[in-house]
Protein backbone atom coordinates (compact mmCIF):
# COMPACT_ATOMS: atom_id res chain seq x y z
CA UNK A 1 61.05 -13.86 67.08
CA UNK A 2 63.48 -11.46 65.77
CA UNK A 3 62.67 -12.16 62.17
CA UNK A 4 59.05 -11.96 62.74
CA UNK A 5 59.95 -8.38 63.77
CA UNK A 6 62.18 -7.95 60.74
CA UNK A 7 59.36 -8.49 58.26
CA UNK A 8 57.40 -5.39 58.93
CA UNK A 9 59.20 -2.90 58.70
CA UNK A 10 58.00 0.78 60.34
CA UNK A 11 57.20 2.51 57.14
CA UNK A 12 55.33 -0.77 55.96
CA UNK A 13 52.99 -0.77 59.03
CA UNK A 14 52.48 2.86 58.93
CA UNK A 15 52.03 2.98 55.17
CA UNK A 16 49.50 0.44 55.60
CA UNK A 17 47.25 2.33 57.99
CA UNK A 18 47.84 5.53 55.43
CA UNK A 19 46.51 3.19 52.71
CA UNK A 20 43.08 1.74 54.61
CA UNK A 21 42.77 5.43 55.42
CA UNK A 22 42.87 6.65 52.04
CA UNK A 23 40.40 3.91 50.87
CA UNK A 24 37.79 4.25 53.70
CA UNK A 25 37.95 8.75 52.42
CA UNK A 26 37.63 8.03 48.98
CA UNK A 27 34.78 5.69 49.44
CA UNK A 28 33.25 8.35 52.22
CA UNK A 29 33.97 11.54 50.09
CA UNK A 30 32.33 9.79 46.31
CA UNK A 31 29.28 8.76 48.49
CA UNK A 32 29.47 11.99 50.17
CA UNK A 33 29.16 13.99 46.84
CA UNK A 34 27.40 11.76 44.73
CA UNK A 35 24.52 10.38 46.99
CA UNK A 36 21.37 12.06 48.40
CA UNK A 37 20.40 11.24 52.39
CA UNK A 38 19.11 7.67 52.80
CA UNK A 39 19.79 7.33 48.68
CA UNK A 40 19.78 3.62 48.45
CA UNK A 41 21.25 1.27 45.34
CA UNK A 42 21.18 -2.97 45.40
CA UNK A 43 24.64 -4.46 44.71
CA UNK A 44 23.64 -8.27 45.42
CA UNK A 45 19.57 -8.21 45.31
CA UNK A 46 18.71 -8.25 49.26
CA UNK A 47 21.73 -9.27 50.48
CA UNK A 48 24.23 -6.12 50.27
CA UNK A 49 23.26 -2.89 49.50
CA UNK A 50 25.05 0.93 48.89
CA UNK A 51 23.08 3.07 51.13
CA UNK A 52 23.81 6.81 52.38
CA UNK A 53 23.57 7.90 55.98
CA UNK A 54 25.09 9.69 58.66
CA UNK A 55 25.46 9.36 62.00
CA UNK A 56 26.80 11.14 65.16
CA UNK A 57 29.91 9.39 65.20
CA UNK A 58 29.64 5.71 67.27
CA UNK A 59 30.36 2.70 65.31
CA UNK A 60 27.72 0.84 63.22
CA UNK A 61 25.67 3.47 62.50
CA UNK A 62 25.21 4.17 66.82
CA UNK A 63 24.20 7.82 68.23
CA UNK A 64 25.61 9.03 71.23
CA UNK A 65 23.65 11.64 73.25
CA UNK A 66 23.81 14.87 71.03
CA UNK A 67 26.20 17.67 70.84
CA UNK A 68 27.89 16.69 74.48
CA UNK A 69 27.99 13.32 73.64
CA UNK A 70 29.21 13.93 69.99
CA UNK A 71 32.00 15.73 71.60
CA UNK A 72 32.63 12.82 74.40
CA UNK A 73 33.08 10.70 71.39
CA UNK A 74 35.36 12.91 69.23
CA UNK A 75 37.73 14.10 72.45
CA UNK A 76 37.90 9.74 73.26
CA UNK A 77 38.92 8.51 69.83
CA UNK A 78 41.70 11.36 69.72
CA UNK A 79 42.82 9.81 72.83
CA UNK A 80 42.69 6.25 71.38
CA UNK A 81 44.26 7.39 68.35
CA UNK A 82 47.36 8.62 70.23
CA UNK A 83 47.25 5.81 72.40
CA UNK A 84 46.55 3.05 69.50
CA UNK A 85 50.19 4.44 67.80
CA UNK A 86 52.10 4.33 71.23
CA UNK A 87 51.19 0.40 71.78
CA UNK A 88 51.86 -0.34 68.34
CA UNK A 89 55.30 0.98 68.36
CA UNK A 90 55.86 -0.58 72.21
CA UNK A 91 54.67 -3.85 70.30
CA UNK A 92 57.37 -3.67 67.39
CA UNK A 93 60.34 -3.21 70.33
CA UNK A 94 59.51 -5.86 72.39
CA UNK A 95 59.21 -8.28 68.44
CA UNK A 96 55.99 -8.81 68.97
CA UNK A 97 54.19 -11.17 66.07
CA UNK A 98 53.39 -9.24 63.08
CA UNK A 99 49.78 -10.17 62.91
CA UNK A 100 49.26 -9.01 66.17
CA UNK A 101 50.70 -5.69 65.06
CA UNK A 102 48.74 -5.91 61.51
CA UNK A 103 45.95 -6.35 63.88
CA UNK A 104 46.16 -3.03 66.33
CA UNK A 105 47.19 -1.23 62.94
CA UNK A 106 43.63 -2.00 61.17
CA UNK A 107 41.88 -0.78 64.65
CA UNK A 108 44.16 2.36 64.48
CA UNK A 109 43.52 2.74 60.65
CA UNK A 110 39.26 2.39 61.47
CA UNK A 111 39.76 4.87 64.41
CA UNK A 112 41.49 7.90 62.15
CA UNK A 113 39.18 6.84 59.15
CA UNK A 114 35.75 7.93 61.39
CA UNK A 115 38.00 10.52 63.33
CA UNK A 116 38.28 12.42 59.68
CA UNK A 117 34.62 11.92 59.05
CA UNK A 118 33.89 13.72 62.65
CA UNK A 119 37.05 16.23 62.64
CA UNK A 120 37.13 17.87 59.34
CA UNK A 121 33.53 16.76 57.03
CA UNK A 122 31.40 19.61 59.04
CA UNK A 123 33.97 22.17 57.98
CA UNK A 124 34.16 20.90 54.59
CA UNK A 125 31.05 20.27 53.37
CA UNK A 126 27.76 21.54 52.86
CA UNK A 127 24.69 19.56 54.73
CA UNK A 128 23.60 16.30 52.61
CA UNK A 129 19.75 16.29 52.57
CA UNK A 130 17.37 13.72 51.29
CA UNK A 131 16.76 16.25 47.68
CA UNK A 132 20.35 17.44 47.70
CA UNK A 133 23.65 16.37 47.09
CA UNK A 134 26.48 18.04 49.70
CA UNK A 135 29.27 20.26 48.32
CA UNK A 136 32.74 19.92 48.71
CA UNK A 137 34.14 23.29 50.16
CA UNK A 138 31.10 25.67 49.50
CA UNK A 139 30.91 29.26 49.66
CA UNK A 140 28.95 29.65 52.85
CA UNK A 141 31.19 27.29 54.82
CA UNK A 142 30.51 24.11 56.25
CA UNK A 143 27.65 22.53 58.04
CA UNK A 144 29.33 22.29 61.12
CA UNK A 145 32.26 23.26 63.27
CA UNK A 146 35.54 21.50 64.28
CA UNK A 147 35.13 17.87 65.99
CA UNK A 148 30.97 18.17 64.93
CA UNK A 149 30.95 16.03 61.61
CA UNK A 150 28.63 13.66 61.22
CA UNK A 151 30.20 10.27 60.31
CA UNK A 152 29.16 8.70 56.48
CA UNK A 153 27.89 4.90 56.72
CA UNK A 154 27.16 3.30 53.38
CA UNK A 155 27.27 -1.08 54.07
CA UNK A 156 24.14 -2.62 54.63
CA UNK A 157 23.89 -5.94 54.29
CA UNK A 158 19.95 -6.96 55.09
CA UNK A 159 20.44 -10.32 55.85
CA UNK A 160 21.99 -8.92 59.72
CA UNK A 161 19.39 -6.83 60.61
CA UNK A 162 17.48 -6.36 63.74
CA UNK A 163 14.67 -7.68 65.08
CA UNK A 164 11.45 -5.72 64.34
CA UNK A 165 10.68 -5.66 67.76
CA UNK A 166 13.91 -4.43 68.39
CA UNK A 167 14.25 0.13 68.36
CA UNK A 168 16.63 1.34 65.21
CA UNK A 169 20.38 2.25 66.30
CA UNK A 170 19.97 6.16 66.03
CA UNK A 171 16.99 6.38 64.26
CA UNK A 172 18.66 5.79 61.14
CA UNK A 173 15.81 6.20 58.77
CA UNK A 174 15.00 2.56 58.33
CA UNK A 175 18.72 1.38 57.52
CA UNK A 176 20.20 -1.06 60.71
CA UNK A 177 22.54 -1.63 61.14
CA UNK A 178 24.91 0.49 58.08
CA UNK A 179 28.53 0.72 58.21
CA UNK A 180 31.23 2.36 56.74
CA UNK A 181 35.16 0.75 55.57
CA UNK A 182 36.60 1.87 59.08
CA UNK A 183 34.27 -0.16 60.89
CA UNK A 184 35.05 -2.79 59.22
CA UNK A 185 38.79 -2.74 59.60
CA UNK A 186 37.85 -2.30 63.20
CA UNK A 187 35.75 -5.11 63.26
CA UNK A 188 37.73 -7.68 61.21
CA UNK A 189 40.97 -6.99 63.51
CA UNK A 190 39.42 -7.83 66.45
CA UNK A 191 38.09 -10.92 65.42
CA UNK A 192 40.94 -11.79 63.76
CA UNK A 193 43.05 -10.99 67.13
CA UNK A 194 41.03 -13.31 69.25
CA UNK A 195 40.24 -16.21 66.64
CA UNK A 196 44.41 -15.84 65.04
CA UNK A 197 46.13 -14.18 68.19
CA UNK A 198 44.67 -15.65 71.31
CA UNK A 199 47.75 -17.22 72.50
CA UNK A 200 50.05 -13.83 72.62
CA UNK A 201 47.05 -12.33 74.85
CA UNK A 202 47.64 -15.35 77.07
């Protein structure tokens, strides 16, 4: 157990949620500037496509209740944020695994990466519209205040869609459900924790 701990080091496991961060804003702010509302492009034919939206902040393209809610959401992943980097450096002291770490540091990296998006894009950026492009630090200020950004999705892959019967997450024009990079770092660390990690949880 000791040498599992040995092999990632602090400044590894940190500088790999920096890097997944940095990735999942690049990707955010190029779509961000570069993309109309609900602009759409085919990658693979119908089975992945590079689609812009926004959304209030919950994962996979989900609303949550307006303003109040928004704010619920914001004030709650601050908290997991803080909490997220406490249990991940109680995990390295007590040598846990290092996949089990890897894994809580991709849910930590998905939580800042939307966190930015909701924190900081409203202050930066002008409003995206479906005829206009946004701007990166206009002249009027942003669209909206601190902890008020609306989160940028851009994954859809048609072939998990649902039902028509079925109400749209959010009203997302007719995109459901898009993503973004931090959901997917979310996503893939949990079910890598519970397919890969089981046993430590045991």
């Amino acid at each position: 157990m000791a040498e599992n701990r040995k092999v990632i080091k602090g400044w590894v496991l940190w500088a790999i949620v920096v890097g997944l961060v940095v990735v999942d804003q690049i990707v955010k702010i190029s779509v961000k500037t570069t993309m109309t509302l609900g602009e759409s492009h085919n990658v693979l034919g119908d089975w992945f496509r590079w689609c812009f939206i926004e959304n209030e902040g919950a994962a996979w393209g989900m609303s949550l209740g307006g303003n109040y809610g928004k704010l619920i959401l914001s004030l709650f992943r601050l908290v997991a944020i803080g909490a997220l980097s406490w249990y991940i450096c109680h995990l390295r002291k007590r040598e846990t695994p290092k996949g089990v770490i890897i894994g809580f540091a991709m849910i930590l990296a998905g939580a800042i990466g939307n966190m930015v998006d909701s924190a900081f894009y409203g202050l930066i950026f002008s409003e995206s519209t479906f005829t206009s492009v946004a701007q990166l630090l206009p002249e009027g200020g942003g669209y909206a205040p601190f902890l008020y950004g609306k989160v940028v999705d851009m994954l859809y892959f048609p072939l998990f869609h649902w039902p028509e019967w079925m109400p749209l997450i959010g009203g997302n024009l007719f995109f459901s459900p898009v993503f973004n990079f931090a959901d997917s770092y979310i996503t893939i660390a949990i079910f890598y924790l519970i397919i890969f990690q089981w046993k430590y949880f045991k």
